[in-house]
Protein backbone atom coordinates (compact mmCIF):
# COMPACT_ATOMS: atom_id res chain seq x y z
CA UNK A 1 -44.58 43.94 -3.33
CA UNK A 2 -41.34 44.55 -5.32
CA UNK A 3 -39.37 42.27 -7.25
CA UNK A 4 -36.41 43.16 -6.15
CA UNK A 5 -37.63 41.87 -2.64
CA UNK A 6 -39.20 38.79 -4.39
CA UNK A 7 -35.57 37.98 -6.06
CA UNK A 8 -34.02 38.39 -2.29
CA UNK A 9 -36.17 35.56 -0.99
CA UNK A 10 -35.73 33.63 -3.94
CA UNK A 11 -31.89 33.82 -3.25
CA UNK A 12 -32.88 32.78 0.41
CA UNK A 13 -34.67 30.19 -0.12
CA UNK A 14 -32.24 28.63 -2.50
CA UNK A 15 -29.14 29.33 -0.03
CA UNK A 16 -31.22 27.88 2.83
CA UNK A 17 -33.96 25.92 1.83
CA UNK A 18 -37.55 26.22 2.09
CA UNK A 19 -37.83 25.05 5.62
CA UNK A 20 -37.95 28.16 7.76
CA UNK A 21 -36.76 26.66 10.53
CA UNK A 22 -32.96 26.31 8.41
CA UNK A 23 -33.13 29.73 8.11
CA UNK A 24 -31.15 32.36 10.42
CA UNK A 25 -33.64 34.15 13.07
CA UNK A 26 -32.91 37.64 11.68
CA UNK A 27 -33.87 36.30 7.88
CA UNK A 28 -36.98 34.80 8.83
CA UNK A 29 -37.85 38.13 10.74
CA UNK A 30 -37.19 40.04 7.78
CA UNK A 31 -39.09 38.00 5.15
CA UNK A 32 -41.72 37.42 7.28
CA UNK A 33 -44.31 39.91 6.31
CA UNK A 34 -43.80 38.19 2.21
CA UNK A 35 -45.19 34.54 3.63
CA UNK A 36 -48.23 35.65 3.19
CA UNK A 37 -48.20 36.44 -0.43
CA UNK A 38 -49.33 34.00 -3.61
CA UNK A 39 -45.83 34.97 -4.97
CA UNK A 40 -43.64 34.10 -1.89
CA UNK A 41 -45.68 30.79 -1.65
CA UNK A 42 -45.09 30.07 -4.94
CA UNK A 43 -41.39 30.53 -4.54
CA UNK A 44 -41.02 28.41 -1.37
CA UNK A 45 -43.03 25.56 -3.09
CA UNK A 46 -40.09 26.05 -6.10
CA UNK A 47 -37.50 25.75 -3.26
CA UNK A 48 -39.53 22.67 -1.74
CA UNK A 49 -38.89 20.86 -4.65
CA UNK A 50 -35.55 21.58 -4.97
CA UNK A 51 -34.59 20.42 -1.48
CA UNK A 52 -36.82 17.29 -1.97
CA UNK A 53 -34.54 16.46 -4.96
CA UNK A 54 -31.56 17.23 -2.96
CA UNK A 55 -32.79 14.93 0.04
CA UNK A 56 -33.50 11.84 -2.43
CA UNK A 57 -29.79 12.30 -4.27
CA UNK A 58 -28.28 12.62 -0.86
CA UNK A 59 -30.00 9.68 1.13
CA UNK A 60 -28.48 6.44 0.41
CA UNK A 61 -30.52 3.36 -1.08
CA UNK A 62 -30.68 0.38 0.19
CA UNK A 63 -32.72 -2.95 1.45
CA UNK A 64 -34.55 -3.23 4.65
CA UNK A 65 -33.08 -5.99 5.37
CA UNK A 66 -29.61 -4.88 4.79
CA UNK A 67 -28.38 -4.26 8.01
CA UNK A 68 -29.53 -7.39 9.14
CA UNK A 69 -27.87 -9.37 6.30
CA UNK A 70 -24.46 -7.75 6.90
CA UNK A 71 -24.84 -9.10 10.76
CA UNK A 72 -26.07 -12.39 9.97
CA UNK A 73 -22.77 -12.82 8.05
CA UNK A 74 -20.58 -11.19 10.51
CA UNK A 75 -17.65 -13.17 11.79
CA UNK A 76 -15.66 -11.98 14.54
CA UNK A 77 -11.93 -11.37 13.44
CA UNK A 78 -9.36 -13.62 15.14
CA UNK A 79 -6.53 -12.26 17.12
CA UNK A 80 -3.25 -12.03 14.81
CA UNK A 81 -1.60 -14.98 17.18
CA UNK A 82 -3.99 -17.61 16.50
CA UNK A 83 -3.82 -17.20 13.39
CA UNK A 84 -0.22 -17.16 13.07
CA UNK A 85 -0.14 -20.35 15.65
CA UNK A 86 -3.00 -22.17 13.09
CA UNK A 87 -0.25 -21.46 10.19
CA UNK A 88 2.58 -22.93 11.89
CA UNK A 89 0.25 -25.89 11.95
CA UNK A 90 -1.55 -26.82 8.91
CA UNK A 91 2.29 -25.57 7.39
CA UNK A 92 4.61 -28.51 10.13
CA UNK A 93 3.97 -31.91 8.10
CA UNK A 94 5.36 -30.23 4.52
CA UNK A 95 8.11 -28.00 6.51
CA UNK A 96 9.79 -30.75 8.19
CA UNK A 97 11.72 -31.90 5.44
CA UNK A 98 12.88 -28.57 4.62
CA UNK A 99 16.52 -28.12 6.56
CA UNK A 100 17.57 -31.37 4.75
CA UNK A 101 16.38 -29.98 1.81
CA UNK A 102 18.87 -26.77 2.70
CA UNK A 103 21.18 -28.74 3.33
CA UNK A 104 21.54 -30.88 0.64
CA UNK A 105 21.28 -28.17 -2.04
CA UNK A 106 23.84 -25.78 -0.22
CA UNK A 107 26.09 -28.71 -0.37
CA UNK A 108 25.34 -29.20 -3.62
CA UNK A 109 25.66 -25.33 -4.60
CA UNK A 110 29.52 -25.44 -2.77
CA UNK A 111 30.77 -28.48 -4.50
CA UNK A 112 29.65 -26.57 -8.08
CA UNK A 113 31.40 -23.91 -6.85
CA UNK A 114 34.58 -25.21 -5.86
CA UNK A 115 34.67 -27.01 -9.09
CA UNK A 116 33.95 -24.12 -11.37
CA UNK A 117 36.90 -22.25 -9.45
CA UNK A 118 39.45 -24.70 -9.78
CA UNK A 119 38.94 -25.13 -13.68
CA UNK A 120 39.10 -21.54 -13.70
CA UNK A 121 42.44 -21.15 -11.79
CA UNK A 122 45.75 -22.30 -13.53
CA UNK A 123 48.11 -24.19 -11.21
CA UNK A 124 50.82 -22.42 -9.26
CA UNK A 125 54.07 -23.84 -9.10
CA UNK A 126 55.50 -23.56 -5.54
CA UNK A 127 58.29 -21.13 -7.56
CA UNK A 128 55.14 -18.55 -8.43
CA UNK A 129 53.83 -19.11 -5.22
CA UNK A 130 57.08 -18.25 -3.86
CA UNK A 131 56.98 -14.97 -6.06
CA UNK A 132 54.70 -13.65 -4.25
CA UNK A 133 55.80 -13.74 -0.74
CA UNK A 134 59.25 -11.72 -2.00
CA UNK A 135 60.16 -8.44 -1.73
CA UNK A 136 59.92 -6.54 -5.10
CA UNK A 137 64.20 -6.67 -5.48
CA UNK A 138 64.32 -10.30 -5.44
CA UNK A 139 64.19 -10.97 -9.29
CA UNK A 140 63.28 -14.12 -10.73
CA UNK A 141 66.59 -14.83 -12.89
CA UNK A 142 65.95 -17.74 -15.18
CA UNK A 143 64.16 -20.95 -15.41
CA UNK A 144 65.72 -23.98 -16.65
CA UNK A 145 64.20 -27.06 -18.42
CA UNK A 146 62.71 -28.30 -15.79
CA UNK A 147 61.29 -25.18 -14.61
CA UNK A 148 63.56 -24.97 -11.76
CA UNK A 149 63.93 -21.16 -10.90
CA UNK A 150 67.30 -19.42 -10.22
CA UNK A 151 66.43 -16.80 -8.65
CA UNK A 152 68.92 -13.43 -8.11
CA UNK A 153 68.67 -10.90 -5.12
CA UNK A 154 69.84 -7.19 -5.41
């Protein structure tokens, strides 16, 4: 028996394992005069090994009981409108109050408002108010003592 043919179903067996029935029907028929041999045996048993680690890596570990644990502590999800109904609930007694609250510090935001704007605005005289409602060719003249505009039109 050659080694080069020993090496081949070395390869073989590492690419498919040493269960035969893994292996493609036209492999098997060509290795199958070497599965009698001390050598081949000795490289399957190799290969059984191998897979044997590869099995116990791959298979996941776990109690016996496991399954049945998950179960026991199943609960059923509840449809998205109950639970949205159940909020509305337990939430009504400490929501009712909230539109006055709303209410009361909107007002309270508008009155802090209109007070910070009218400190910030200097007072128009009905003359500058006047000002600008003209045309640009009506020219503000003079002011006398009492602030009293004379005004002068082009």
């Amino acid at each position: 028996m050659s080694t080069d043919r020993l090496e081949e179903l070395r390869q073989v067996c590492e690419t498919y394992g040493a269960e035969l029935h893994r292996w493609p029907a036209d492999v098997r028929k060509e290795f199958a005069d070497l599965f009698q041999s001390d050598e081949a045996a000795a490289i399957r048993i190799e290969a059984q090994e191998l897979d044997g680690f590869l099995n116990a890596a791959t298979s996941p570990r776990m109690a016996e009981d496991l399954e049945r644990r998950i179960t026991a502590n199943f609960v059923p999800p509840v449809s998205r409108t109950e639970t949205i109904a159940d909020l509305f609930r337990a939430l009504a007694p400490k929501t009712r109050l909230i539109p006055a609250g709303a209410v009361a510090g909107l007002g309270a935001i508008g009155i802090a408002t209109g007070m910070m704007t009218a400190s910030a605005e200097t007072t128009l005289t009905p003359e500058s108010e006047a000002l600008a409602y003209f045309e640009s060719d009506i020219v503000l003249a003079s002011l006398d003592e009492e602030e009293a505009a004379a005004w002068d039109a082009d």
